[in-house]
C-alpha atoms as a PDB file:
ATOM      1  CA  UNK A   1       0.000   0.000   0.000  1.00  0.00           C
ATOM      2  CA  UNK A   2       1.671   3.414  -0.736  1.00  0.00           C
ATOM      3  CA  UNK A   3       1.923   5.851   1.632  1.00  0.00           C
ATOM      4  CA  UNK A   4      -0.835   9.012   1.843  1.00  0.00           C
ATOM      5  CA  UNK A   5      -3.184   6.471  -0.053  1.00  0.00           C
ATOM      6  CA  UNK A   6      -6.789   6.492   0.660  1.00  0.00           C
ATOM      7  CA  UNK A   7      -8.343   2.953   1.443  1.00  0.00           C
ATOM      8  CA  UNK A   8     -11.425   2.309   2.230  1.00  0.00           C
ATOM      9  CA  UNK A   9     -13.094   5.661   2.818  1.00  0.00           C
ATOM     10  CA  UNK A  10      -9.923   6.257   5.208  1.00  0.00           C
ATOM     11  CA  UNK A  11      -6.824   8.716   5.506  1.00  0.00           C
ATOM     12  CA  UNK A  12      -4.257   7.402   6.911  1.00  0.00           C
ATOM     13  CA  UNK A  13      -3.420   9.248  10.586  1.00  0.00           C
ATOM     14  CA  UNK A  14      -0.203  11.150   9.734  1.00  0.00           C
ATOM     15  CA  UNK A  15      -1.914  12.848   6.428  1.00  0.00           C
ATOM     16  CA  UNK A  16      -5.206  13.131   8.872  1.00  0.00           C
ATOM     17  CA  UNK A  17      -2.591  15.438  11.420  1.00  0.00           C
ATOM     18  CA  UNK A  18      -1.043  17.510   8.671  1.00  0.00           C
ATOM     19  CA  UNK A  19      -4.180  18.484   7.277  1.00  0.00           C
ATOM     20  CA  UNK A  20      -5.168  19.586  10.532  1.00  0.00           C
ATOM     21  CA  UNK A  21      -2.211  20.915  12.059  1.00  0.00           C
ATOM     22  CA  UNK A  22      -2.317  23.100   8.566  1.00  0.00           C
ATOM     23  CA  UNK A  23      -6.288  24.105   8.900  1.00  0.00           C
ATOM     24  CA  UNK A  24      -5.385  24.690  12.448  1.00  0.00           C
ATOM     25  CA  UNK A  25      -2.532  27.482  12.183  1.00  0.00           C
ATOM     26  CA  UNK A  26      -4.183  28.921   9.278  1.00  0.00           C
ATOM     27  CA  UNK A  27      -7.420  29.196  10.960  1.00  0.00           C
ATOM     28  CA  UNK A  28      -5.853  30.775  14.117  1.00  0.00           C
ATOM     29  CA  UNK A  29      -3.363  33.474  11.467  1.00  0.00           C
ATOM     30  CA  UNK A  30      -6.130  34.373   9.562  1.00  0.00           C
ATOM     31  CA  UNK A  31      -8.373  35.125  12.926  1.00  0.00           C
ATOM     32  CA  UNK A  32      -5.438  36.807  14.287  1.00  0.00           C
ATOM     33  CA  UNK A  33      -4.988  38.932  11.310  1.00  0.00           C
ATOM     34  CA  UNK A  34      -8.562  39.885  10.828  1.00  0.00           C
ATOM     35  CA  UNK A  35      -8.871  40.889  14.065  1.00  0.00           C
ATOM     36  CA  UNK A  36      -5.716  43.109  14.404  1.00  0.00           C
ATOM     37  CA  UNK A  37      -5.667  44.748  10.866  1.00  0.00           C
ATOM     38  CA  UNK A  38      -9.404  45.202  10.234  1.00  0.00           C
ATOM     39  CA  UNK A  39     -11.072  45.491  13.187  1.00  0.00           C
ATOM     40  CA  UNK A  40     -10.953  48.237  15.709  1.00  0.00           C
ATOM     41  CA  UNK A  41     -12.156  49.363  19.247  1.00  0.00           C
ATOM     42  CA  UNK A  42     -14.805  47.324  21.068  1.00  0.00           C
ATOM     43  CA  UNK A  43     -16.031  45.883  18.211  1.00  0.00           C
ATOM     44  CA  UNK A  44     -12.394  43.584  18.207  1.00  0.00           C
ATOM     45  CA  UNK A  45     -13.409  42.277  21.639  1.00  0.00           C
ATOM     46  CA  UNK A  46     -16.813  41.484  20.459  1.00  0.00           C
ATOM     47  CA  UNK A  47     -15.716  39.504  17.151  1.00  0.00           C
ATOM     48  CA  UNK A  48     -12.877  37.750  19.575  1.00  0.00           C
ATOM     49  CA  UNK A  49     -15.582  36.721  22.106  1.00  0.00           C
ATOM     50  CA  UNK A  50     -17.550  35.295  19.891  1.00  0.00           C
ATOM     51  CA  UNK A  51     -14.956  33.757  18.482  1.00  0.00           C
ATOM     52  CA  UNK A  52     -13.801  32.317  21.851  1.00  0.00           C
ATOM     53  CA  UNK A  53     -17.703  30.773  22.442  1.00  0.00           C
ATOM     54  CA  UNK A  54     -17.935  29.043  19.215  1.00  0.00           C
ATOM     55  CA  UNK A  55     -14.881  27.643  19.647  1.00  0.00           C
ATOM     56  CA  UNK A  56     -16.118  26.188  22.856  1.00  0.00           C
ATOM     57  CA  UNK A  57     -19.720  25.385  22.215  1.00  0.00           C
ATOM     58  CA  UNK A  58     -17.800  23.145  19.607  1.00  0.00           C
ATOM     59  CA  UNK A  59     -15.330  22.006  21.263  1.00  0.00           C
ATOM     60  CA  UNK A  60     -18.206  20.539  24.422  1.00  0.00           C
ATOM     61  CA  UNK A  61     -20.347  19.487  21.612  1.00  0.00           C
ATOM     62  CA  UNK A  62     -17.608  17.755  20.009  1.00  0.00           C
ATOM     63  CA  UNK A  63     -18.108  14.107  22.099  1.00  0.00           C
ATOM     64  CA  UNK A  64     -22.006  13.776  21.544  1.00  0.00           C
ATOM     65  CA  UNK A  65     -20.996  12.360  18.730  1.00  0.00           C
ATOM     66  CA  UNK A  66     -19.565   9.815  20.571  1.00  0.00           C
ATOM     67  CA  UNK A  67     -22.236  10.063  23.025  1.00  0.00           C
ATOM     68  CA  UNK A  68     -24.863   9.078  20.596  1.00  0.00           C
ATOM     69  CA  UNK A  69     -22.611   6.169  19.692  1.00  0.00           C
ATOM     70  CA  UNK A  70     -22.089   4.721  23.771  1.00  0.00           C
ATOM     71  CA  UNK A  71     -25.876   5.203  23.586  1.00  0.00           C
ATOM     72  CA  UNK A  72     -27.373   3.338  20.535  1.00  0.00           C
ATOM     73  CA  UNK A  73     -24.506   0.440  21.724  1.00  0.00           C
ATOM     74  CA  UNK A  74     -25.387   0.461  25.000  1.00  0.00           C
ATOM     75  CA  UNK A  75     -21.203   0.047  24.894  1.00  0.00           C
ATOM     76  CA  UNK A  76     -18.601   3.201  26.607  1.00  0.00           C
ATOM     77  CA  UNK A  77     -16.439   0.916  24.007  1.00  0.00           C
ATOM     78  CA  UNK A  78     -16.435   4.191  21.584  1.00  0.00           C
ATOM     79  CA  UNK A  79     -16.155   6.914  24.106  1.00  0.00           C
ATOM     80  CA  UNK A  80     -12.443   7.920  23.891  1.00  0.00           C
ATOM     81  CA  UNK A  81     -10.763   8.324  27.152  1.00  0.00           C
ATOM     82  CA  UNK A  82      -8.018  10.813  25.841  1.00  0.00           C
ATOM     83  CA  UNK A  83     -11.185  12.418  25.090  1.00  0.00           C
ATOM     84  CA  UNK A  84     -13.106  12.652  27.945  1.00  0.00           C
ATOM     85  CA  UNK A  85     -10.089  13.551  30.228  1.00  0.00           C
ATOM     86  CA  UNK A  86      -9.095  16.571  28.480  1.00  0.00           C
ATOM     87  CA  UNK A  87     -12.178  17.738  28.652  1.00  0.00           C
ATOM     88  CA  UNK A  88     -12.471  17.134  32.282  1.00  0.00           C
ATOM     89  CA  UNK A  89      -9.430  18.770  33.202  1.00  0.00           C
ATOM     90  CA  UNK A  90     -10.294  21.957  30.547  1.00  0.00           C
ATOM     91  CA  UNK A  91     -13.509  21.857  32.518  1.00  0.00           C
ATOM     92  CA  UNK A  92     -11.919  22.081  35.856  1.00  0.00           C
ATOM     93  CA  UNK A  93      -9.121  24.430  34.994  1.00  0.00           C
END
């Protein structure tokens, strides 16, 4: 099988992390540049808040997904640990 090949509906893990490491910083530049170059006063501190809630509405949404799954199984086989205790410890940070 060659490397960076697509089999079965799936990408392989390490093309899986570039493409998100890459979406990732160029997500965060392009927020950081909007919001320094083109917007001003209060307004910046609005756009960054509401930034800051989508990020974590999505990011505490992100395991119902999973959630769902442990459900219809009746199985915590597909709730990732890594998963839930990052979450726990963002939670009680």
């Amino acid at each position: 099988m060659e490397e960076g090949k697509v089999v079965g509906g799936m990408i392989p893990k390490a093309k899986m992390a570039e493409v998100v490491g890459i979406l990732n910083i160029r997500c965060f530049g392009a927020i950081v540049l909007i919001t320094l170059l083109a917007i001003h006063g209060s307004v910046r501190l609005l756009v960054v808040g509401f930034v800051c809630v989508a990020l974590t509405v999505g990011m505490y949404a992100s395991p119902m997904a999973a959630m769902s799954m442990v459900i219809r199984t009746k199985s915590v086989e597909y709730m990732p640990i890594s998963l839930s205790f990052f979450l726990f410890l963002n939670g009680g940070v």
